[in-house]
C-alpha atoms as a PDB file:
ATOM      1  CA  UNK A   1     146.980  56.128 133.981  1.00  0.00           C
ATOM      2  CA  UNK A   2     144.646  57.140 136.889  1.00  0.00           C
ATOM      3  CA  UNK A   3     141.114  56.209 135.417  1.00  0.00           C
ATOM      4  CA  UNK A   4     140.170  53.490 133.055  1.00  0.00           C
ATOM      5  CA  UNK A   5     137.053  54.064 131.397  1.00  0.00           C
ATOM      6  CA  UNK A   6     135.189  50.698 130.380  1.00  0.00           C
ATOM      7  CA  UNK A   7     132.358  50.830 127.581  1.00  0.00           C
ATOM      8  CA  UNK A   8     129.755  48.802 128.152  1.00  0.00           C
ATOM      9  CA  UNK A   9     126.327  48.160 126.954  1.00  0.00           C
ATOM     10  CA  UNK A  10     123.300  49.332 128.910  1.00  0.00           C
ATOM     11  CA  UNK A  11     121.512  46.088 129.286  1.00  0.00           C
ATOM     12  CA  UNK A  12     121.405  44.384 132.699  1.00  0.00           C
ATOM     13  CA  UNK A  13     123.931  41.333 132.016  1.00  0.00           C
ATOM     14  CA  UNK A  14     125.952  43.568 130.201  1.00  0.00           C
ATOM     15  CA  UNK A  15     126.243  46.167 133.222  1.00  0.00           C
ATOM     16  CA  UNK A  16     126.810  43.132 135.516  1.00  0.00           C
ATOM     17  CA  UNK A  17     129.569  41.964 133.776  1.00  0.00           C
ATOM     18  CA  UNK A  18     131.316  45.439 133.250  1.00  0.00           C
ATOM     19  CA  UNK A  19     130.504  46.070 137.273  1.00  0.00           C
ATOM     20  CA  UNK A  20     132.408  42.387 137.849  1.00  0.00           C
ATOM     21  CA  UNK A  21     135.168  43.574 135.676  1.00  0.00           C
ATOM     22  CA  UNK A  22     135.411  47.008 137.668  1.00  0.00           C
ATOM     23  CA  UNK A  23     136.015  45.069 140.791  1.00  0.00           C
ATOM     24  CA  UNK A  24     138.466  42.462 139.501  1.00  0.00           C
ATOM     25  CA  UNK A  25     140.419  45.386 138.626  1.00  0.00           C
ATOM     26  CA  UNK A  26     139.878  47.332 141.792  1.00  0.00           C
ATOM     27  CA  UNK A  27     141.320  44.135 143.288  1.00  0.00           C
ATOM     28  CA  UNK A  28     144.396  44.285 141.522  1.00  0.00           C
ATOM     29  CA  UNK A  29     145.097  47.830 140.996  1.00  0.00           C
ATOM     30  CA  UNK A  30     143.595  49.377 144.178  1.00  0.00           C
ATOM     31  CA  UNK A  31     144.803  53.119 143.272  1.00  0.00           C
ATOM     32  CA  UNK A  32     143.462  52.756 139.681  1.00  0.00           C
ATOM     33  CA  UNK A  33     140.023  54.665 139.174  1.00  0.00           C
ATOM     34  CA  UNK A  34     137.841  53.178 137.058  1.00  0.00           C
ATOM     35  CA  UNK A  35     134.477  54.406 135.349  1.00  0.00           C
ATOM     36  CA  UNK A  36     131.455  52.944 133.743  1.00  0.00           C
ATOM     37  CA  UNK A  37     130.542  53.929 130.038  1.00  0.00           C
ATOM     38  CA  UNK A  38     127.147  53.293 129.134  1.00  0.00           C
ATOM     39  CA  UNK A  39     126.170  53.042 125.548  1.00  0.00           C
ATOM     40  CA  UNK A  40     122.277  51.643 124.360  1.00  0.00           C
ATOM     41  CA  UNK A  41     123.536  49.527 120.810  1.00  0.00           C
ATOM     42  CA  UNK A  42     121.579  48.919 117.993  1.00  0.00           C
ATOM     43  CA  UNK A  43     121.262  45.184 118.842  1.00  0.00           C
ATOM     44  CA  UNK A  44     119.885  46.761 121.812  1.00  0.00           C
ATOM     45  CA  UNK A  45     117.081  49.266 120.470  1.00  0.00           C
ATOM     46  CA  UNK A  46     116.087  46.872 117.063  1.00  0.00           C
ATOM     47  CA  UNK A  47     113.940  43.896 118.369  1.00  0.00           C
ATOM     48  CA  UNK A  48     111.809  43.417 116.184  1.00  0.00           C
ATOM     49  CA  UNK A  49     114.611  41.254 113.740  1.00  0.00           C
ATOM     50  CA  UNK A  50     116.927  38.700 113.791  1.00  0.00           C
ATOM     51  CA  UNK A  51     119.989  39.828 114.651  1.00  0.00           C
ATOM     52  CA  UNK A  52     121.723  38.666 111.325  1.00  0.00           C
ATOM     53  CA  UNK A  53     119.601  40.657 109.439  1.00  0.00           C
ATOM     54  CA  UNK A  54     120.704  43.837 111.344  1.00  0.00           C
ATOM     55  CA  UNK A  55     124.244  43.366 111.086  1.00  0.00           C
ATOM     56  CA  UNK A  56     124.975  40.452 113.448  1.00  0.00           C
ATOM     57  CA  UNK A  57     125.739  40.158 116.569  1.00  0.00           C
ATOM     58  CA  UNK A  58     128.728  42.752 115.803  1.00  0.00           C
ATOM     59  CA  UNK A  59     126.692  45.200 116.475  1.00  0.00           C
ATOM     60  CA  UNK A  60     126.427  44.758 120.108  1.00  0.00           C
ATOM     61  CA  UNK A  61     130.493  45.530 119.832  1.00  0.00           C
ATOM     62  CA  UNK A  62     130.438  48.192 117.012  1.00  0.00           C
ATOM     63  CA  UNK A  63     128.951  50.924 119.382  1.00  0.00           C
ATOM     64  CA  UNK A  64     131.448  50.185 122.273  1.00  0.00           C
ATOM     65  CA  UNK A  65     134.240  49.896 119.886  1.00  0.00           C
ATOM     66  CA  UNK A  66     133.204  53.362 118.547  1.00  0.00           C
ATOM     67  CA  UNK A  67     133.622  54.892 121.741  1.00  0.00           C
ATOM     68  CA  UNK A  68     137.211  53.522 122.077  1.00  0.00           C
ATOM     69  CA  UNK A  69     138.166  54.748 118.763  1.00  0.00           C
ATOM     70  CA  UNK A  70     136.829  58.275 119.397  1.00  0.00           C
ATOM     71  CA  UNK A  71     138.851  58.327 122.658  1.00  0.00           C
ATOM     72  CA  UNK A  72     136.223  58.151 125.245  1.00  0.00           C
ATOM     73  CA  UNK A  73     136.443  54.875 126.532  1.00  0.00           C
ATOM     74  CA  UNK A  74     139.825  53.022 126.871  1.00  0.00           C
ATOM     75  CA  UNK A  75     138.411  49.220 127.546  1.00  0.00           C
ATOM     76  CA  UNK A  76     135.353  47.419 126.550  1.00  0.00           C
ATOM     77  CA  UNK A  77     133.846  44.249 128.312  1.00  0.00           C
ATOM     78  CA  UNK A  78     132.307  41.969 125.875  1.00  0.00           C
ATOM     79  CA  UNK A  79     129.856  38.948 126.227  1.00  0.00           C
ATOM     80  CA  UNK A  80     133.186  36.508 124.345  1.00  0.00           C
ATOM     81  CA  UNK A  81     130.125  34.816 122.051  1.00  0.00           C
ATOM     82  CA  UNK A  82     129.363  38.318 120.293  1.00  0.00           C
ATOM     83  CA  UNK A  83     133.113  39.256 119.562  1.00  0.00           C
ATOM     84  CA  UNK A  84     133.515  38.748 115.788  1.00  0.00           C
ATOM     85  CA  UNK A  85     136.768  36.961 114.987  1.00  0.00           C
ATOM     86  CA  UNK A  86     138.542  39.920 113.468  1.00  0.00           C
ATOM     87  CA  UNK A  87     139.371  42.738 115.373  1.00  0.00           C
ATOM     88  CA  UNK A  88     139.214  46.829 113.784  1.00  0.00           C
ATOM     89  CA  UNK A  89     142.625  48.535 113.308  1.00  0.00           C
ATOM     90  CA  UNK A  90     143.474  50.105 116.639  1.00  0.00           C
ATOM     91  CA  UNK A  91     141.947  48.058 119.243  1.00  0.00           C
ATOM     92  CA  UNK A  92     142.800  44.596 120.320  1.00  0.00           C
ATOM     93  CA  UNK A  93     141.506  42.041 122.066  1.00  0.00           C
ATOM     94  CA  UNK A  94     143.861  41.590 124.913  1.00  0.00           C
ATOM     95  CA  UNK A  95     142.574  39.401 127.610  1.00  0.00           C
ATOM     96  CA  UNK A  96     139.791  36.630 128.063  1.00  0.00           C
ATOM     97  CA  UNK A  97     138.050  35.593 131.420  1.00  0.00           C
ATOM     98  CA  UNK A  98     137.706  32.323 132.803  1.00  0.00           C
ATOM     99  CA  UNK A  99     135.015  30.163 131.172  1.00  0.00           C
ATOM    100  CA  UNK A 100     131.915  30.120 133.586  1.00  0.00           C
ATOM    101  CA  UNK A 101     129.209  27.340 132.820  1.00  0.00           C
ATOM    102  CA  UNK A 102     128.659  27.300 128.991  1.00  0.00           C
ATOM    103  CA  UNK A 103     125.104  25.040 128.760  1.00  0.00           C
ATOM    104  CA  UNK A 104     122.049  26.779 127.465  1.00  0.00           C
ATOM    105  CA  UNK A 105     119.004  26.118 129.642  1.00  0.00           C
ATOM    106  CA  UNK A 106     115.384  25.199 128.788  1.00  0.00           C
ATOM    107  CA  UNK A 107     113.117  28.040 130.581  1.00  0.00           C
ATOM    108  CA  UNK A 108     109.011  26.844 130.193  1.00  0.00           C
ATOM    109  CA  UNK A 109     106.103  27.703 132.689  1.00  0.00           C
ATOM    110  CA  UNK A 110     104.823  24.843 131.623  1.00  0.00           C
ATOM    111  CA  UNK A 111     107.029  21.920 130.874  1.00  0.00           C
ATOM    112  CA  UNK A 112     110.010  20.657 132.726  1.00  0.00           C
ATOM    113  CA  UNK A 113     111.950  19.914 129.346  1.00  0.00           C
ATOM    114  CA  UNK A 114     112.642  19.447 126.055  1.00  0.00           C
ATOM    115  CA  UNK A 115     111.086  15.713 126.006  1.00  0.00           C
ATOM    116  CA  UNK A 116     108.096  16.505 127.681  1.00  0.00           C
ATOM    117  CA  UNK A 117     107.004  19.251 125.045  1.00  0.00           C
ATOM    118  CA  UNK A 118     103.811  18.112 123.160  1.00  0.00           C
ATOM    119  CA  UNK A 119     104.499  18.058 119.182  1.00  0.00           C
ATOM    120  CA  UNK A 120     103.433  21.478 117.979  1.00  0.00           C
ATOM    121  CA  UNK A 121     104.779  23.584 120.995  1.00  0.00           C
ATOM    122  CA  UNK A 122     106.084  26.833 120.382  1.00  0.00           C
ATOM    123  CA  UNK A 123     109.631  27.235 121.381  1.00  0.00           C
ATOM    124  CA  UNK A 124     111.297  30.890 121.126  1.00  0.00           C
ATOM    125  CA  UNK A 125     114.818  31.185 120.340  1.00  0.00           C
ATOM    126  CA  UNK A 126     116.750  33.621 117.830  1.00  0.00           C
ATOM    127  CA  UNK A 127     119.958  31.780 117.605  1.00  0.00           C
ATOM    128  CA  UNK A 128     120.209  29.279 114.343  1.00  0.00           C
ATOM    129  CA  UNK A 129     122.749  27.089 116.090  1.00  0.00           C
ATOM    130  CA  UNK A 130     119.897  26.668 118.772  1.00  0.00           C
ATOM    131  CA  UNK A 131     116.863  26.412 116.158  1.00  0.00           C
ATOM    132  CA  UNK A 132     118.770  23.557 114.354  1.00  0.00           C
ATOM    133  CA  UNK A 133     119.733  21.517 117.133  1.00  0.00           C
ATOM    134  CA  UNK A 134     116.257  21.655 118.748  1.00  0.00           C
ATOM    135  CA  UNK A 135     114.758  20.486 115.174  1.00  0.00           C
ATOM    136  CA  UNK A 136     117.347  17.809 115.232  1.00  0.00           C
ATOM    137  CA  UNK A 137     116.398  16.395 118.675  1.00  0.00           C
ATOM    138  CA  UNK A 138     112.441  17.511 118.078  1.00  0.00           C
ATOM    139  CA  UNK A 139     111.067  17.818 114.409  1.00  0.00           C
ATOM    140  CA  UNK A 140     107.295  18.248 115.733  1.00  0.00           C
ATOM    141  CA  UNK A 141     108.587  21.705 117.564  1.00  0.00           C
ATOM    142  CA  UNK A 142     107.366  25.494 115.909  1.00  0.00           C
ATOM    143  CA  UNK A 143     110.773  27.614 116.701  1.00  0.00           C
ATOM    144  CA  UNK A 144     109.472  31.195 117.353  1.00  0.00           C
ATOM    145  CA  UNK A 145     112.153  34.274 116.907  1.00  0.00           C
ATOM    146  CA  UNK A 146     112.644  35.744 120.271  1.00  0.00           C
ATOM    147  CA  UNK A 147     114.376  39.223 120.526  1.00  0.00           C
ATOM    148  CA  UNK A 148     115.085  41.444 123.730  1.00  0.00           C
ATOM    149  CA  UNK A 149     116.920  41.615 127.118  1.00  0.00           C
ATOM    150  CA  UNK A 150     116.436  38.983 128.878  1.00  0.00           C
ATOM    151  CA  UNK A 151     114.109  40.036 131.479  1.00  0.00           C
ATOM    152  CA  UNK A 152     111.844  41.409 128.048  1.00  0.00           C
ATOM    153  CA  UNK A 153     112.355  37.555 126.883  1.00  0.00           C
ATOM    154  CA  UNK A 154     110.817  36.177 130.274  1.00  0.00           C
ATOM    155  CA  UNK A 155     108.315  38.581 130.334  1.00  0.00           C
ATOM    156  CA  UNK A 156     106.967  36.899 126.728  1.00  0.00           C
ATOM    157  CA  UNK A 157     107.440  33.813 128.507  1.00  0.00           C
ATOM    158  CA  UNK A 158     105.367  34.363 131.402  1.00  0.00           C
ATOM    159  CA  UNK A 159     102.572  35.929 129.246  1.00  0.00           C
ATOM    160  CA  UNK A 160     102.185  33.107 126.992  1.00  0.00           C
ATOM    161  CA  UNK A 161     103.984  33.775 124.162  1.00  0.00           C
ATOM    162  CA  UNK A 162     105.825  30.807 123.932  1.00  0.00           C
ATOM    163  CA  UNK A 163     105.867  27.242 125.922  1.00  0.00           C
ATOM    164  CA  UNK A 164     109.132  27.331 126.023  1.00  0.00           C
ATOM    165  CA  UNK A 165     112.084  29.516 125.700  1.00  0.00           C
ATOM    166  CA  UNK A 166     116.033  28.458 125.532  1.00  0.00           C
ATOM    167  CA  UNK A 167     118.361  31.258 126.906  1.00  0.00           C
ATOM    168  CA  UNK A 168     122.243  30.569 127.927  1.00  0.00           C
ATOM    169  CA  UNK A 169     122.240  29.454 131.506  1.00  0.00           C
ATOM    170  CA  UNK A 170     125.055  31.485 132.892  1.00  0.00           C
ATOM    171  CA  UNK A 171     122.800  34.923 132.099  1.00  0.00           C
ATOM    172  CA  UNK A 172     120.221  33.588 133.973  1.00  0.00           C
ATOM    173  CA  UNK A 173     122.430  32.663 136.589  1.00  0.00           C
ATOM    174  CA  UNK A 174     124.301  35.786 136.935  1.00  0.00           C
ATOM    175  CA  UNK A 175     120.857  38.057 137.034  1.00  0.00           C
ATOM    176  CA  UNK A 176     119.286  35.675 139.692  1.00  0.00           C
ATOM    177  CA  UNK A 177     116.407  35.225 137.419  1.00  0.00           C
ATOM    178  CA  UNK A 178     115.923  31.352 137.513  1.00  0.00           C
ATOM    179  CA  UNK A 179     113.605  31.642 140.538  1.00  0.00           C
ATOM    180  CA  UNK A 180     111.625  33.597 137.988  1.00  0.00           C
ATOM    181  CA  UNK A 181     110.766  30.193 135.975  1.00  0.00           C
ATOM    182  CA  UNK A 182     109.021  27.415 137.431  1.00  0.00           C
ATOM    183  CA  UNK A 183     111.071  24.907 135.480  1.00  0.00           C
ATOM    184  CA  UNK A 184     114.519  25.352 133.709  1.00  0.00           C
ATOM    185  CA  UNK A 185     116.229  22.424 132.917  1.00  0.00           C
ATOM    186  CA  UNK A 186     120.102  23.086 131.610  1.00  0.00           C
ATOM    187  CA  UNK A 187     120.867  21.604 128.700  1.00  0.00           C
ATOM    188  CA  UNK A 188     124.037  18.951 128.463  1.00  0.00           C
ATOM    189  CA  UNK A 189     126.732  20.325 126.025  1.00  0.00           C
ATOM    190  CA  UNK A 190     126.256  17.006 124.065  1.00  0.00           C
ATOM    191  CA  UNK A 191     122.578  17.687 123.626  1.00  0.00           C
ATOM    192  CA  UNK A 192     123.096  21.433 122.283  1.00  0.00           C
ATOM    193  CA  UNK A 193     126.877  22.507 121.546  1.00  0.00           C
ATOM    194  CA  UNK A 194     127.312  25.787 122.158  1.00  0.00           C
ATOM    195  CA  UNK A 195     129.007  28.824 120.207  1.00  0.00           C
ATOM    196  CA  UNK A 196     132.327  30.074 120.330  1.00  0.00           C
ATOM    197  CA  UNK A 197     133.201  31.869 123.280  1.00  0.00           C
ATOM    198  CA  UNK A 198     130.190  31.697 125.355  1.00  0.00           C
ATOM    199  CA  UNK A 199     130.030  32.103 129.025  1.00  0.00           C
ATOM    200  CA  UNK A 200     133.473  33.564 128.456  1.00  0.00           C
ATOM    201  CA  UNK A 201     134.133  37.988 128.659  1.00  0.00           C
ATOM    202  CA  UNK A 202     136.195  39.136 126.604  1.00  0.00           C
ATOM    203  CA  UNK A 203     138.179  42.259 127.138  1.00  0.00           C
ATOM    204  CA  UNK A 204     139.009  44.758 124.366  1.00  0.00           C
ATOM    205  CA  UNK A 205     141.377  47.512 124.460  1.00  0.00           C
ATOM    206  CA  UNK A 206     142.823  50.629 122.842  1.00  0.00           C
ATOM    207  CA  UNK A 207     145.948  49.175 121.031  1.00  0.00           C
ATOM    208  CA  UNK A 208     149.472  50.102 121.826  1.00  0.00           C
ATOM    209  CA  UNK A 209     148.460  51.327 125.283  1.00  0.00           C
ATOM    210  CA  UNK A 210     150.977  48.675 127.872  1.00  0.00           C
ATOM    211  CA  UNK A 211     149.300  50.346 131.239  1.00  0.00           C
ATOM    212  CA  UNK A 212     146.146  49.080 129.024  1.00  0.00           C
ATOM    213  CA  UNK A 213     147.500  45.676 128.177  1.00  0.00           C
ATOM    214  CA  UNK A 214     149.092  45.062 131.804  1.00  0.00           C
ATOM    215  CA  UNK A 215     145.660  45.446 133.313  1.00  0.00           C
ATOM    216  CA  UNK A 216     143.965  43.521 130.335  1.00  0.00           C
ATOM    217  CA  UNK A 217     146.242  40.988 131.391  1.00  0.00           C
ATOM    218  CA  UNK A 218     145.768  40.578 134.373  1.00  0.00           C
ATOM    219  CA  UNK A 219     141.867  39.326 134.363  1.00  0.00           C
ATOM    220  CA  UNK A 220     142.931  36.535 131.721  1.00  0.00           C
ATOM    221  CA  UNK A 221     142.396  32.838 132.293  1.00  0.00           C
ATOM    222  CA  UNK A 222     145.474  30.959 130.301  1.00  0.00           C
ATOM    223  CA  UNK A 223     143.362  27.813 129.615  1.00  0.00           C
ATOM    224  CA  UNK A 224     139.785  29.409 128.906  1.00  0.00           C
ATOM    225  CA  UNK A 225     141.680  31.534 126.416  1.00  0.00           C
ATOM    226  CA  UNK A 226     143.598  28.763 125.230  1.00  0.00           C
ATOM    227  CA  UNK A 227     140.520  26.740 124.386  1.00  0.00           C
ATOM    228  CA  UNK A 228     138.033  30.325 123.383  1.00  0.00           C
ATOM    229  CA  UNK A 229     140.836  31.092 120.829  1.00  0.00           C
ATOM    230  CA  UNK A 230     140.315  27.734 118.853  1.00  0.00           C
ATOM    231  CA  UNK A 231     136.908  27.940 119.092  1.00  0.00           C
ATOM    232  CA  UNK A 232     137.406  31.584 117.273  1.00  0.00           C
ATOM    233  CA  UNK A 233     139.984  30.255 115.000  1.00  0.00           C
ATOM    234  CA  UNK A 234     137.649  27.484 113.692  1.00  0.00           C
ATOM    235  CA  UNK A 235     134.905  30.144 113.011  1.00  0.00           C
ATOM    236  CA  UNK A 236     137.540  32.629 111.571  1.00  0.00           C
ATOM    237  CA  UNK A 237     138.371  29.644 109.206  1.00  0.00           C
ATOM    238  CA  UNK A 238     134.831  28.818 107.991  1.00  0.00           C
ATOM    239  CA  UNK A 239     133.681  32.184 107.899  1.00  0.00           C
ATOM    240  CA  UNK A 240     131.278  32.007 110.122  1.00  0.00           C
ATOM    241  CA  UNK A 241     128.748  34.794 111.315  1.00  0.00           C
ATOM    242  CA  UNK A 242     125.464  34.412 113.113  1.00  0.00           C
ATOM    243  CA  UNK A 243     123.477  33.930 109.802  1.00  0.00           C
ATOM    244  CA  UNK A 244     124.999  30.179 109.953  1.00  0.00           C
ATOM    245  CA  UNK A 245     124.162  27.559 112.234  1.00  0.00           C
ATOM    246  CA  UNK A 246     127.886  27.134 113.921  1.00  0.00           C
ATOM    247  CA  UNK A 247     128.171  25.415 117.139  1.00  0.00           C
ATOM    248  CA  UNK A 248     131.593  24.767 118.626  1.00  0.00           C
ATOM    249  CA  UNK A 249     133.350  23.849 122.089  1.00  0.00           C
ATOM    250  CA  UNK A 250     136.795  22.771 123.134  1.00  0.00           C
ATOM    251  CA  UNK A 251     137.955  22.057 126.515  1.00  0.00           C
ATOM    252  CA  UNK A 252     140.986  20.933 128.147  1.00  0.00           C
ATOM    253  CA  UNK A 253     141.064  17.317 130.138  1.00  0.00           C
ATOM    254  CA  UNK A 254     144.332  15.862 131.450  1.00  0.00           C
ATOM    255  CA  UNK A 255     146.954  17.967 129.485  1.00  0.00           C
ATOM    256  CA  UNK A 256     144.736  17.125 126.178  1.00  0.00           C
ATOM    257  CA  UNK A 257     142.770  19.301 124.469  1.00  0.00           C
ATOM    258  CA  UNK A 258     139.670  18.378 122.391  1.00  0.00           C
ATOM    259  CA  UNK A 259     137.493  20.128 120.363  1.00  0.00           C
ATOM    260  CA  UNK A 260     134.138  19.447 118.966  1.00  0.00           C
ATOM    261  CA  UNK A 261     131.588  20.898 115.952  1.00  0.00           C
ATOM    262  CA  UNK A 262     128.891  20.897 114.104  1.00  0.00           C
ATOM    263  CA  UNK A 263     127.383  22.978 111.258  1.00  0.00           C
ATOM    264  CA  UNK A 264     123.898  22.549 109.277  1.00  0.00           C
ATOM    265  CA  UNK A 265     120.850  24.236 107.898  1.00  0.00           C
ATOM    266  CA  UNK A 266     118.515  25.867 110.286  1.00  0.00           C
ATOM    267  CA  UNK A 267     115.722  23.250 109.890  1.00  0.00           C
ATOM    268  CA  UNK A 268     117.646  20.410 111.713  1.00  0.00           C
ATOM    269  CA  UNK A 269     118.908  18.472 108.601  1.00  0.00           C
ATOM    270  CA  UNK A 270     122.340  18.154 106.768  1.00  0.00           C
ATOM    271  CA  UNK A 271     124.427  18.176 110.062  1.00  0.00           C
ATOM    272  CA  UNK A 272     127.975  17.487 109.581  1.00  0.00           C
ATOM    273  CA  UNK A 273     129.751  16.551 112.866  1.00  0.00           C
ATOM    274  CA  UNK A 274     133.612  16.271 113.620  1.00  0.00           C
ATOM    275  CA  UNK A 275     136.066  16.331 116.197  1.00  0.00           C
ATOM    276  CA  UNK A 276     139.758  16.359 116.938  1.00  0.00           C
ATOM    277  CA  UNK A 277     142.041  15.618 119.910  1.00  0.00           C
ATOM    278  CA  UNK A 278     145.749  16.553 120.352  1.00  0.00           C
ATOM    279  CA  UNK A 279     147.933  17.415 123.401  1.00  0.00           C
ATOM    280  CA  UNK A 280     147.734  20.535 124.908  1.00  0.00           C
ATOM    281  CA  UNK A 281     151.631  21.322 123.771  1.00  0.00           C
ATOM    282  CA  UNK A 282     150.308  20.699 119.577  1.00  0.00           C
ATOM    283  CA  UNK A 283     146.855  21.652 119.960  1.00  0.00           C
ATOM    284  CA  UNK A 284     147.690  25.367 118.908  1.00  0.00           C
ATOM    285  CA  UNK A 285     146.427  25.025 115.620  1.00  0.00           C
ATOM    286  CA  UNK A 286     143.508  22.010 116.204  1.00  0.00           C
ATOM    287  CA  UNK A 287     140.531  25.099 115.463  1.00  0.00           C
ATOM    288  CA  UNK A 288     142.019  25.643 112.454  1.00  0.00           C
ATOM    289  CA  UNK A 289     142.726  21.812 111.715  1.00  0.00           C
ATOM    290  CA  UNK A 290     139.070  20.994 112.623  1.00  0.00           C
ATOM    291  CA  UNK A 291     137.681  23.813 110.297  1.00  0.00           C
ATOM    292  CA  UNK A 292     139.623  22.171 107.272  1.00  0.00           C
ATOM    293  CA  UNK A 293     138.350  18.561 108.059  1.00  0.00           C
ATOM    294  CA  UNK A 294     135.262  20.456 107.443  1.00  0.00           C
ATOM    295  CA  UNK A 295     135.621  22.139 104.690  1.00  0.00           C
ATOM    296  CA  UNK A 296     136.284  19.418 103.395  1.00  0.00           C
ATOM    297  CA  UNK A 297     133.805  17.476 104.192  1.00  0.00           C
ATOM    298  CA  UNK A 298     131.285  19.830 102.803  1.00  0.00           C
ATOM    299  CA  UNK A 299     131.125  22.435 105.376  1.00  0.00           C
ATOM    300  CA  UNK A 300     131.343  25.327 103.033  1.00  0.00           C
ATOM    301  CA  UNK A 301     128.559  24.288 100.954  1.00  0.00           C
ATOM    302  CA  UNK A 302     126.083  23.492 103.523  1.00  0.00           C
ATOM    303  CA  UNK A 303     126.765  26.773 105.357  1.00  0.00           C
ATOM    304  CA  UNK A 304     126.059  28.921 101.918  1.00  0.00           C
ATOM    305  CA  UNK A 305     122.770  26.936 101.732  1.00  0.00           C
ATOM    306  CA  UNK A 306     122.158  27.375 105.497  1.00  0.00           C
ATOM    307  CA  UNK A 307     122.598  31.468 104.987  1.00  0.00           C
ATOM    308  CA  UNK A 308     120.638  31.181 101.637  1.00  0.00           C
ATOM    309  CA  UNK A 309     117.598  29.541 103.567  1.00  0.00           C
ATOM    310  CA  UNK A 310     118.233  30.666 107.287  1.00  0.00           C
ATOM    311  CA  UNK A 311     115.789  33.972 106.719  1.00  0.00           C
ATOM    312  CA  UNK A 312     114.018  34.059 103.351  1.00  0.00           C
ATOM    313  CA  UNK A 313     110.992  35.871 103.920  1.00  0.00           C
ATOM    314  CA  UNK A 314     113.295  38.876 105.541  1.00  0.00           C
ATOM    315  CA  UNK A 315     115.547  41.344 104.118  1.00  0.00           C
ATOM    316  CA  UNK A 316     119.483  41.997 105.965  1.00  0.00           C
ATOM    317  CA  UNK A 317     120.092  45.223 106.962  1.00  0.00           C
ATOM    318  CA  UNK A 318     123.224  46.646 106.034  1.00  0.00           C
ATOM    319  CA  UNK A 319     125.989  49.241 108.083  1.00  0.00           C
END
């Protein structure tokens, strides 16, 4: 192989991370040529929904994944958080990065955090894990769909739009764009849990191909993937999707791995929290251990009322 060709979407974060990837690979395979792919997805061009009513956050893969299929792209750099959990016949994901700083951050022009919001603000966020942990810390809050990049999302910020806007940090971070807020507070992973995968990339590939897999291999971080691929495994197992309010995070301390949930309706009520701990030599199967505990604990049945409620007044869009 003399050129890879990595799909990636045309936002700005996502053209940062496939330009990081580029050069992580130009650092280990100097004589390998490498090329950017742009495609625009639908999750890209449709922001005037949720995403779960357009598909999920799937489709921010689906385009990229197309490209692969049809032989014009051989790797695909993925935000981790927006993988689904099963992968299409023919491509694989082979490799994920090391696990930069997963905390969602509080953006407002006006307010330096989530206490200090008067009852009534307007807070915009998209994500349901998001709107129903806010409405479990603050009640009083009015949670505001937010769609777009994310220099479109501070834009609405800046004009008014919202008092307050919750974004993941490491975005922000990697775009320089905190400066751009007067306050942003980041938000404890015990205050807001986040989903599987994020600040994670993961790296998809054209199955079958070793030159492929041996560079695929080499950007992967043994313990981030480790603890990303119980996270994925617990979602896998509930059948989660981003119409559900899933938050999940496992990390490794001291040789011991523990992992954390919580599922429940959009509104802030009916939250179900559980955790598990094991060794890192028997934690292999602690996502899907976790999951079960769940289930049967009622997970199931608060998730199908969750999706049922999550967006009434709308109507899902189908593939």
């Amino acid at each position: 192989m003399q050129t890879v060709r990595i799909a990636t979407r045309a936002s700005n974060l996502a053209l940062w991370q496939a330009y990081h990837i580029e050069e992580e690979i130009k650092k280990r395979f100097p004589d390998l040529g490498v090329e950017i792919v742009k495609i625009t997805s639908k999750g890209d061009k449709v922001l005037d929904k949720p995403l779960a009513l357009i598909g999920g956050k799937g489709h921010f893969t689906k385009e990229l994944e197309d490209e692969m299929l049809a032989g014009n792209a051989d790797l695909a750099v993925h935000s981790l958080k927006d993988v689904p959990t099963t992968m299409p016949e023919g491509l694989k994901l082979a490799a994920i990065t090391k696990k930069a700083d997963d905390r969602d951050v509080f953006l407002s022009h006006k307010y330096k955090n989530i206490e200090e919001l008067p009852s009534g603000a307007v807070v915009g966020t998209t994500s349901l894990r998001r709107r129903m942990q806010l409405l479990k810390q603050r009640p009083d809050l009015k949670v505001k769909n937010l769609r777009g990049n994310v220099n479109t999302r501070l834009a609405k910020l800046a004009r008014g739009e919202y008092d307050a806007i919750i974004l993941a940090y490491i975005g922000m971070k990697r775009l320089d764009l905190l400066k751009e807020v007067p306050f942003h507070d980041p938000i404890d992973v015990e205050v807001m849990m986040p989903p599987m995968g994020q600040a994670a990339l993961g790296i998809e590939i054209v199955d079958g191909n070793k030159e492929l897999e041996r560079i695929a291999a080499s950007l992967n971080d043994e313990h981030s993937a480790f603890c990303a691929n119980l996270e994925r495994d617990f979602v896998r197992t509930l059948q989660g999707s981003c119409s559900v309010p899933i938050g999940v995070h496992a990390y490794i301390r001291e040789q011991t791995v523990h992992i954390k949930a919580m599922v429940g309706l959009p509104d802030g009520t009916n939250i179900l929290e559980r955790s598990q701990s094991s060794s890192l030599a028997a934690a292999k199967n602690l996502g899907i251990s976790l999951a079960q505990e769940m289930i049967d604990a009622g997970a199931m049945e608060i998730l199908a009322r969750a999706e049922e409620v999550a967006f009434k007044d709308e109507r899902c869009e189908r593939l």
